[in-house]
PDB file of N, CA and C in Angstrom:
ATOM      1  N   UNK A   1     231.283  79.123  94.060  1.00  0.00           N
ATOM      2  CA  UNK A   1     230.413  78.006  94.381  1.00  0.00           C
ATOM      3  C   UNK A   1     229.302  78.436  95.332  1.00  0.00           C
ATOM      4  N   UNK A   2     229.722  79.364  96.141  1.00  0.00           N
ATOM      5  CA  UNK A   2     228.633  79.487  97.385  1.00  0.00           C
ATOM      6  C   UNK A   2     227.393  81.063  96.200  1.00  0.00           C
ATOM      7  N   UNK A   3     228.116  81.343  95.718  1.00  0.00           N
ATOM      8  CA  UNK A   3     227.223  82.583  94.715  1.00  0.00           C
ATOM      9  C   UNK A   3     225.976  81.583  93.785  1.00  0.00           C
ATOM     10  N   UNK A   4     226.571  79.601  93.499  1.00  0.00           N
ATOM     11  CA  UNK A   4     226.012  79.197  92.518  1.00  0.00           C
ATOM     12  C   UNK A   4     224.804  78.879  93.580  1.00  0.00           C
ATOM     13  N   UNK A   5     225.061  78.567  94.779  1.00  0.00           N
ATOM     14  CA  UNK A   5     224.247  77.723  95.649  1.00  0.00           C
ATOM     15  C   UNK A   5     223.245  78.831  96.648  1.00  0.00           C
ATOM     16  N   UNK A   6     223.787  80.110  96.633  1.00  0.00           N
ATOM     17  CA  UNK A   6     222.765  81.227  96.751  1.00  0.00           C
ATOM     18  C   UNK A   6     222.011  81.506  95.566  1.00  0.00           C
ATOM     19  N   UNK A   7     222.304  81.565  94.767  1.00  0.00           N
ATOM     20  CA  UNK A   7     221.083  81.633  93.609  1.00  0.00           C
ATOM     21  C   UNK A   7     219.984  80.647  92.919  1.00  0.00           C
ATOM     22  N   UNK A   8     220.763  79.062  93.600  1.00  0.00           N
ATOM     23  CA  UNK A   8     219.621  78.362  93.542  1.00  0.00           C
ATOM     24  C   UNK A   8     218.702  78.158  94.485  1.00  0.00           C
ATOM     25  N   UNK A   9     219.276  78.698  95.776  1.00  0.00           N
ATOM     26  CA  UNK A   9     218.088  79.052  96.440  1.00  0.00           C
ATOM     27  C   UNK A   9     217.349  80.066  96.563  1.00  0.00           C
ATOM     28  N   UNK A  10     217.386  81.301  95.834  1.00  0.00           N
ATOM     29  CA  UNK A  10     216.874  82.108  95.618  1.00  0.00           C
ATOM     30  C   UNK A  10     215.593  81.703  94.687  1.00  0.00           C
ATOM     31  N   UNK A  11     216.077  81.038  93.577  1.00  0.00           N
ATOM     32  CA  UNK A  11     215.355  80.235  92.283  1.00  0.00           C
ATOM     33  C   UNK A  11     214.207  79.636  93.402  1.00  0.00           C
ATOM     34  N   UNK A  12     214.879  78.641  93.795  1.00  0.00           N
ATOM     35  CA  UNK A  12     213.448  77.571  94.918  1.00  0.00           C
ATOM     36  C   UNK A  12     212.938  78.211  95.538  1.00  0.00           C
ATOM     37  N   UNK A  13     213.191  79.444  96.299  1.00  0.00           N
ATOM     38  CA  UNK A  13     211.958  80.393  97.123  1.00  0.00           C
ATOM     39  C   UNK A  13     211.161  80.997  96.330  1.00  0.00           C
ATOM     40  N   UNK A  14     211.618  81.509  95.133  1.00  0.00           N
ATOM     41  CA  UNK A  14     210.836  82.218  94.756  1.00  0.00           C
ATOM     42  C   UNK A  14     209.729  81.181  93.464  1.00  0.00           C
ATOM     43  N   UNK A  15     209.886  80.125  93.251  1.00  0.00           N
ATOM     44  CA  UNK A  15     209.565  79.222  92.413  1.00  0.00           C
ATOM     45  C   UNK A  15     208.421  78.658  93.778  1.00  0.00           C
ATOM     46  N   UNK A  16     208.665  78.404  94.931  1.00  0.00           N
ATOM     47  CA  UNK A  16     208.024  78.003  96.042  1.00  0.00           C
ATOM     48  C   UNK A  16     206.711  79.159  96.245  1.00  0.00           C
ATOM     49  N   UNK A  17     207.174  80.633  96.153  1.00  0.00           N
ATOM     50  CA  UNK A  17     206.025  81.745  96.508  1.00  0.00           C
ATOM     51  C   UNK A  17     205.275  81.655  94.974  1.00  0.00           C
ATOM     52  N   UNK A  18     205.787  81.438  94.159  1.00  0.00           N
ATOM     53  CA  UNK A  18     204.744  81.402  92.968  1.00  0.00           C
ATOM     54  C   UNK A  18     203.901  80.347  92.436  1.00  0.00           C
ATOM     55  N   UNK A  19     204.432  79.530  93.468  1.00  0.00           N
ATOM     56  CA  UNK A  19     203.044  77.989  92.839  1.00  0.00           C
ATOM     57  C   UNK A  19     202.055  78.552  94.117  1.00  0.00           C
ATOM     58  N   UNK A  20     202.503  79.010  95.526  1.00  0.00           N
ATOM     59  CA  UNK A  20     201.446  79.583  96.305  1.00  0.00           C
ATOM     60  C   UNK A  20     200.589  80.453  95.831  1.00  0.00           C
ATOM     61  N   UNK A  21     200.757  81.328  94.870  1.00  0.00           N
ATOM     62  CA  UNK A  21     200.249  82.691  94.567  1.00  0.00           C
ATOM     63  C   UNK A  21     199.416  82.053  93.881  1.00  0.00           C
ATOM     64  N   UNK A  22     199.986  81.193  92.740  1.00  0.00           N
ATOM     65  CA  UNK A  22     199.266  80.455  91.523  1.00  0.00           C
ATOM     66  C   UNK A  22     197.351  79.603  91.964  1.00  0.00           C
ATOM     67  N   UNK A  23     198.026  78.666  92.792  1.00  0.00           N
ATOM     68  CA  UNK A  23     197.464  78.199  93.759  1.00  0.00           C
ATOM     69  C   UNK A  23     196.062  78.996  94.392  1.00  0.00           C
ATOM     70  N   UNK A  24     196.646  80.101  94.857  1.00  0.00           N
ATOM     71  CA  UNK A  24     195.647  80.667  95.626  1.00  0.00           C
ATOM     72  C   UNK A  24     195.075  81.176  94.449  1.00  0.00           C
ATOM     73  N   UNK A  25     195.601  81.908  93.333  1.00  0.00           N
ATOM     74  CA  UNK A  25     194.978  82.562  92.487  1.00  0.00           C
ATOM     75  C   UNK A  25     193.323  81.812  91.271  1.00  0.00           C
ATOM     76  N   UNK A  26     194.032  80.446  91.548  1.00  0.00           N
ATOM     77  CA  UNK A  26     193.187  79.559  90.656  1.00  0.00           C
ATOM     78  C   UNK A  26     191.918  78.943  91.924  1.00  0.00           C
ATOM     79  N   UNK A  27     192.404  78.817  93.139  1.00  0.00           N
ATOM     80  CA  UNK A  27     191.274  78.845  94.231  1.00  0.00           C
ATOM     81  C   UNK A  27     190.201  79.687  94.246  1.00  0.00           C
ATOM     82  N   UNK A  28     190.739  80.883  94.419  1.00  0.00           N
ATOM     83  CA  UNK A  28     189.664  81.810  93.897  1.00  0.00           C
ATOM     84  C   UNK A  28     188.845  82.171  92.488  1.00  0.00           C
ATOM     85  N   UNK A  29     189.612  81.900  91.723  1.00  0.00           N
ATOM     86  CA  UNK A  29     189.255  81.517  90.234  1.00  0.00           C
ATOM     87  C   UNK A  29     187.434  80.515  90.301  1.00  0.00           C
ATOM     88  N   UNK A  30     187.936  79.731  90.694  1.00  0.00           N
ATOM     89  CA  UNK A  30     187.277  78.400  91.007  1.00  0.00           C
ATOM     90  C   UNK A  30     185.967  78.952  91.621  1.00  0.00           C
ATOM     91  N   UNK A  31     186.346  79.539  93.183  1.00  0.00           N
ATOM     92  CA  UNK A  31     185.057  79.900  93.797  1.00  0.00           C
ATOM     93  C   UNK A  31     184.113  80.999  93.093  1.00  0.00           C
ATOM     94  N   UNK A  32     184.914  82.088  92.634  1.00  0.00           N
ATOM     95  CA  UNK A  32     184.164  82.789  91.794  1.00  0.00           C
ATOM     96  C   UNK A  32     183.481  82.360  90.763  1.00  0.00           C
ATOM     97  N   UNK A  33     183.747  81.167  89.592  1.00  0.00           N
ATOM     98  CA  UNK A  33     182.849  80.612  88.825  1.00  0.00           C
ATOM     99  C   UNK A  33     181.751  79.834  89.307  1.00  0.00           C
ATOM    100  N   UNK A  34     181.907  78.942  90.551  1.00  0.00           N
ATOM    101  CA  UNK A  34     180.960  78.374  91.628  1.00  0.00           C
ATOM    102  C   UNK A  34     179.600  79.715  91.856  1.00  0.00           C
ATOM    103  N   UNK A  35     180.088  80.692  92.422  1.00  0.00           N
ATOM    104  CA  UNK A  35     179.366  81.445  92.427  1.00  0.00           C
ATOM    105  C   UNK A  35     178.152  81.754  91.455  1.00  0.00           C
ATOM    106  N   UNK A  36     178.922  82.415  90.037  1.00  0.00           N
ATOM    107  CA  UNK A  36     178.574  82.737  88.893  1.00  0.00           C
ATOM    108  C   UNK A  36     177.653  81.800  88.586  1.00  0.00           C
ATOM    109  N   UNK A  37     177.714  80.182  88.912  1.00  0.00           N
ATOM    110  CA  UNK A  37     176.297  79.260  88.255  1.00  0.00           C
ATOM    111  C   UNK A  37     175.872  78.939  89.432  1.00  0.00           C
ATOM    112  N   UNK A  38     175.876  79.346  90.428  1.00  0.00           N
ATOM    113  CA  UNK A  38     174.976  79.175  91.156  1.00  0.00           C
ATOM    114  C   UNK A  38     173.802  80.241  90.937  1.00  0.00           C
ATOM    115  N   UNK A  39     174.522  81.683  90.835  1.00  0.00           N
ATOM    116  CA  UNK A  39     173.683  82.979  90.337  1.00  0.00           C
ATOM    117  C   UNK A  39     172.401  82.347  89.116  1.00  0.00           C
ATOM    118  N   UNK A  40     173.743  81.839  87.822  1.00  0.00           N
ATOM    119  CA  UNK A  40     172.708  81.640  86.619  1.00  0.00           C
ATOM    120  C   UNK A  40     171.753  80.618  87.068  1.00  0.00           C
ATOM    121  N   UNK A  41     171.884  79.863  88.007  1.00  0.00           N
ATOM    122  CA  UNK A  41     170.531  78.525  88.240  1.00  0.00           C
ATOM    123  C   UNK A  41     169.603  79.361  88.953  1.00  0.00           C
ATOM    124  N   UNK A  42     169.822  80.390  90.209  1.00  0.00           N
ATOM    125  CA  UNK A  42     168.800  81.030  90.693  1.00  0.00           C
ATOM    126  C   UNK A  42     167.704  81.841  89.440  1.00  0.00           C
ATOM    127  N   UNK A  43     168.647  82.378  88.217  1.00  0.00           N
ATOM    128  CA  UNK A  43     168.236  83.187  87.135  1.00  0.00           C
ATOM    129  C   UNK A  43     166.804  82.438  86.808  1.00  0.00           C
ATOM    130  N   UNK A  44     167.474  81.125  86.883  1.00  0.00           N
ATOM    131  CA  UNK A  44     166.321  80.462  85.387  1.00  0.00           C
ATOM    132  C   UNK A  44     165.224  79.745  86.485  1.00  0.00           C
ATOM    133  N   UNK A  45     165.960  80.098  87.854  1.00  0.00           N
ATOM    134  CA  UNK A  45     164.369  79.391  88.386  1.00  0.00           C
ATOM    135  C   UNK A  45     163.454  80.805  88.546  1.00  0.00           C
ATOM    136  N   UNK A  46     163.990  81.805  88.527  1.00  0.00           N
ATOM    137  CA  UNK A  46     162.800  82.826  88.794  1.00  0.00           C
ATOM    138  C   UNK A  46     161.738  82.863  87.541  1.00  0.00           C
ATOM    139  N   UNK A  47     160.403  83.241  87.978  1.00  0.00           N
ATOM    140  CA  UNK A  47     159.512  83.790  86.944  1.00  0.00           C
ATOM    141  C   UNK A  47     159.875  84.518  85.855  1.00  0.00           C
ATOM    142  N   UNK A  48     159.615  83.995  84.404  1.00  0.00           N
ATOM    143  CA  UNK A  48     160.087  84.408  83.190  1.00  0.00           C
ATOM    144  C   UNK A  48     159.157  85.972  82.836  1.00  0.00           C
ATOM    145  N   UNK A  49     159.867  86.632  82.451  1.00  0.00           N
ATOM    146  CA  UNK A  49     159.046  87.911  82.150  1.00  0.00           C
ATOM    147  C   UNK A  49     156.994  87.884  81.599  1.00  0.00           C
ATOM    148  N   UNK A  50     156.534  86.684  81.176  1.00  0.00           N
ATOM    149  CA  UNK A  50     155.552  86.658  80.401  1.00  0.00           C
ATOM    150  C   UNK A  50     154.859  86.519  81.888  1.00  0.00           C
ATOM    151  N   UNK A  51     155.231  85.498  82.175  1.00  0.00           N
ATOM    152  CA  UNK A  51     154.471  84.707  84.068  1.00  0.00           C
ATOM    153  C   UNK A  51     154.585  85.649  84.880  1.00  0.00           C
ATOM    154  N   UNK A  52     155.352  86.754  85.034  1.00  0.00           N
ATOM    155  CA  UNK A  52     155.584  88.073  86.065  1.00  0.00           C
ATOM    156  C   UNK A  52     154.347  89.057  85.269  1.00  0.00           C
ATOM    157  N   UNK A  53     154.126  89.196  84.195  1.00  0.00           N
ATOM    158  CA  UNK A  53     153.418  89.952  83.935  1.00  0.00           C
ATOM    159  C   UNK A  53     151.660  89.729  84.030  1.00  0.00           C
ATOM    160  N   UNK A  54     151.731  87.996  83.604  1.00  0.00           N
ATOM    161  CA  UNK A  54     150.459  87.838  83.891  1.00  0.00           C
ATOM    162  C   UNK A  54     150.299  87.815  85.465  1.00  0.00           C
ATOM    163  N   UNK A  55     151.626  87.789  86.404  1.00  0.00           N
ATOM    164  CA  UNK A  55     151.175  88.000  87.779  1.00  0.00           C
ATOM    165  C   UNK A  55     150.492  89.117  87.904  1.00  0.00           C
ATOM    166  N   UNK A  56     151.062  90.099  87.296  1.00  0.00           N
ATOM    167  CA  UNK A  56     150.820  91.216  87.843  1.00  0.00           C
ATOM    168  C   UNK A  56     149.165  91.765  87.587  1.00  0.00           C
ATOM    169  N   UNK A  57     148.643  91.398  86.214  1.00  0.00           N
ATOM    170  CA  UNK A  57     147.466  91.194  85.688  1.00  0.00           C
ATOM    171  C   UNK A  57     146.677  90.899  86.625  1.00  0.00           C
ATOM    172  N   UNK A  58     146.764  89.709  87.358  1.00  0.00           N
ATOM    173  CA  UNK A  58     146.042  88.545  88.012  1.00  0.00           C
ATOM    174  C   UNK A  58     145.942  89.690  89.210  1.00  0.00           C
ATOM    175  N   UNK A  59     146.856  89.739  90.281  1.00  0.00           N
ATOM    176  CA  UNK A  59     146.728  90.746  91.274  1.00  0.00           C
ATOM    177  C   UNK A  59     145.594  91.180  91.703  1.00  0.00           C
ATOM    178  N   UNK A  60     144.323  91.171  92.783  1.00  0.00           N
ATOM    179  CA  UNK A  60     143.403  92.060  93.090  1.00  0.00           C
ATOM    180  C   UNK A  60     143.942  93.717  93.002  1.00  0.00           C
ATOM    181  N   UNK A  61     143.238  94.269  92.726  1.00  0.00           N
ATOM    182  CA  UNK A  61     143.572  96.143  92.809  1.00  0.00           C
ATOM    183  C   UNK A  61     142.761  96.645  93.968  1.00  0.00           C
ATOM    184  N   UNK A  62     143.277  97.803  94.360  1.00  0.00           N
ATOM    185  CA  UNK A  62     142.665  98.058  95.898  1.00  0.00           C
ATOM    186  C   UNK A  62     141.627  99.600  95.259  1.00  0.00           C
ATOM    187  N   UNK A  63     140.708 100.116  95.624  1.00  0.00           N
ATOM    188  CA  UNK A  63     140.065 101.061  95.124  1.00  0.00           C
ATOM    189  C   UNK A  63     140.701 102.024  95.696  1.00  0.00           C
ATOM    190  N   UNK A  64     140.433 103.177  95.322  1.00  0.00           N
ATOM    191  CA  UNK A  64     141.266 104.244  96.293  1.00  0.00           C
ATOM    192  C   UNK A  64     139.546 104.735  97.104  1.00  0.00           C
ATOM    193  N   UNK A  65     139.781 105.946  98.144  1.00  0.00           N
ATOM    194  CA  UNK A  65     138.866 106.014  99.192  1.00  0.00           C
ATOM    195  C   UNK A  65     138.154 106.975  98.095  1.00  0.00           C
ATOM    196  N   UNK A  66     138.383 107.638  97.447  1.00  0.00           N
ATOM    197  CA  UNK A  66     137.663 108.915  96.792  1.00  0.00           C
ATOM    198  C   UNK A  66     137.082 108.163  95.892  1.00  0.00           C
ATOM    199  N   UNK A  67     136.917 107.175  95.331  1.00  0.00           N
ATOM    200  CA  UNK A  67     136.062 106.591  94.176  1.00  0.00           C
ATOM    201  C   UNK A  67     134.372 106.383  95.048  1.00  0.00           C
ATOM    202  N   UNK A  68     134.171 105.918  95.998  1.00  0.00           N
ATOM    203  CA  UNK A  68     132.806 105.755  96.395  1.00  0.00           C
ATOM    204  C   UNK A  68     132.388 106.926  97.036  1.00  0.00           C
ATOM    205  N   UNK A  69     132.693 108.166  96.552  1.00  0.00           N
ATOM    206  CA  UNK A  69     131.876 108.980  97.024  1.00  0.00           C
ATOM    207  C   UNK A  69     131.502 109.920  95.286  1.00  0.00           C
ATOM    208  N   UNK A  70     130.508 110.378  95.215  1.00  0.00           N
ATOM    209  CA  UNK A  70     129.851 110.864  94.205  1.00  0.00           C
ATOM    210  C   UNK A  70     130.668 112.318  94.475  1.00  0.00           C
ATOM    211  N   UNK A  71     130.245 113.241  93.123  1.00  0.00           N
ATOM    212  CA  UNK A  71     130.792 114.338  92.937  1.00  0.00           C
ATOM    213  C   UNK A  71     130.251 115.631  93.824  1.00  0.00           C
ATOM    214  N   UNK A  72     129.425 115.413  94.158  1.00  0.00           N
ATOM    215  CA  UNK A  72     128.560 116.518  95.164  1.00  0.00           C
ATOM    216  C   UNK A  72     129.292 116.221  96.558  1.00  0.00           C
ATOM    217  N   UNK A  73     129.385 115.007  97.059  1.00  0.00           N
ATOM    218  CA  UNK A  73     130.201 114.580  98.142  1.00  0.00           C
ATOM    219  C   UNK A  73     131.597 114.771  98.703  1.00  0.00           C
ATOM    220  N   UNK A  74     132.310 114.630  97.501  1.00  0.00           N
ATOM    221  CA  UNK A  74     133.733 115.182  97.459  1.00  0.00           C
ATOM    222  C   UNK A  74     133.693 116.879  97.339  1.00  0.00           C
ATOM    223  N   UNK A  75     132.734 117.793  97.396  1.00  0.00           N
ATOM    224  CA  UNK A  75     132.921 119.356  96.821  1.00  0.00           C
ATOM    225  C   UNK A  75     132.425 119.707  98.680  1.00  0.00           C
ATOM    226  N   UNK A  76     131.440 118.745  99.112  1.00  0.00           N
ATOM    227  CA  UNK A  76     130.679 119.168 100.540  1.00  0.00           C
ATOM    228  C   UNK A  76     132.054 118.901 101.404  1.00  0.00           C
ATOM    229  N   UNK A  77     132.720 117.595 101.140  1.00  0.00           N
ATOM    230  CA  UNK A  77     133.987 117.692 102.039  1.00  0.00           C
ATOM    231  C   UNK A  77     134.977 118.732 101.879  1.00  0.00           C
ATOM    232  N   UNK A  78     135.227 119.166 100.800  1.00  0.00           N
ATOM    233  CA  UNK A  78     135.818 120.145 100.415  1.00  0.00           C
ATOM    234  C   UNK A  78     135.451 121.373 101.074  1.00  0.00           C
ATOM    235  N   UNK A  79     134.321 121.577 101.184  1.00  0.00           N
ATOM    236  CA  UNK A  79     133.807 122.675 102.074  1.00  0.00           C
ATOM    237  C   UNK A  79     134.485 122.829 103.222  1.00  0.00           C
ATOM    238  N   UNK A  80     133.942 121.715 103.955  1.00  0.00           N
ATOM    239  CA  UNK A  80     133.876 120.925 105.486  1.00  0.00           C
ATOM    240  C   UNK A  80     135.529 121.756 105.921  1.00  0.00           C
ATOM    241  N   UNK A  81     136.128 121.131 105.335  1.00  0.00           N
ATOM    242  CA  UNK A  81     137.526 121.428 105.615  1.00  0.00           C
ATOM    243  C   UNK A  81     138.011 122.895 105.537  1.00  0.00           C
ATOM    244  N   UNK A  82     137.711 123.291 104.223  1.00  0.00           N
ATOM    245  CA  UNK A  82     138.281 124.876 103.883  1.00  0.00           C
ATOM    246  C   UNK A  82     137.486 125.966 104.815  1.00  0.00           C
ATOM    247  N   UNK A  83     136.311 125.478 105.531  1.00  0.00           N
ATOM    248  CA  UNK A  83     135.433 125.937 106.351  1.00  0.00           C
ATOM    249  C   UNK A  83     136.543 126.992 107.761  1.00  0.00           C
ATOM    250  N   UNK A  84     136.852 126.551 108.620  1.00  0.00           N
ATOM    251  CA  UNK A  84     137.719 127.055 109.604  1.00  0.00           C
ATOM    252  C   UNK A  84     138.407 127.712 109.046  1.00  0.00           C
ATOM    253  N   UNK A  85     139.625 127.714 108.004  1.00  0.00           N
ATOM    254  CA  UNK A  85     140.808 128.005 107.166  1.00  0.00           C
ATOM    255  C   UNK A  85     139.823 129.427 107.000  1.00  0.00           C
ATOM    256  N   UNK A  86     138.980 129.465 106.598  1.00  0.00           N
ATOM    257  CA  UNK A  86     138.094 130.527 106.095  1.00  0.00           C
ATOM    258  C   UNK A  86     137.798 131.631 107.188  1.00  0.00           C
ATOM    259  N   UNK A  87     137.471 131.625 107.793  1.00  0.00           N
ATOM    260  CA  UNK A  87     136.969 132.321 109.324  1.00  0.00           C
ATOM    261  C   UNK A  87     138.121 133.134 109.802  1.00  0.00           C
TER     262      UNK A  87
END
């Protein structure tokens, strides 16, 4: 009798740790899909590939410094510099 009444409490503890486990397991379940559409709503509010591209189109461009100087200009700086190196 006392072997029947140790094993049903063995049964209820361990029937007790597995609705906890369960429990916790489907909690997290839960938050992780929370997550997941919160992700996909950020997705669909960002700029769609066509609107990112015409951003990028749109954009001012910056010149670089060597475009406003003519070709004789860029060869005299060239000098300027290799000048010392030379000596």
């Amino acid at each position: 009798m006392v072997a029947l009444i140790f094993i049903l409490a063995c049964i209820a503890v361990l029937s007790a740790v597995f609705t906890v486990v369960i429990r916790q397991m489907a909690k997290a379940h839960r938050q992780h899909y929370l997550e997941e559409m919160a992700v996909n709503e950020l997705a669909c509010a960002s700029p769609t590939e066509p609107e990112r591209k015409a951003a990028y189109k749109a954009r001012p461009r910056a010149r670089s410094a060597g475009s406003r100087h003519g070709r004789v200009a860029r060869g005299l700086a060239a000098r300027l510099h290799s000048g010392p190196i030379m000596r």
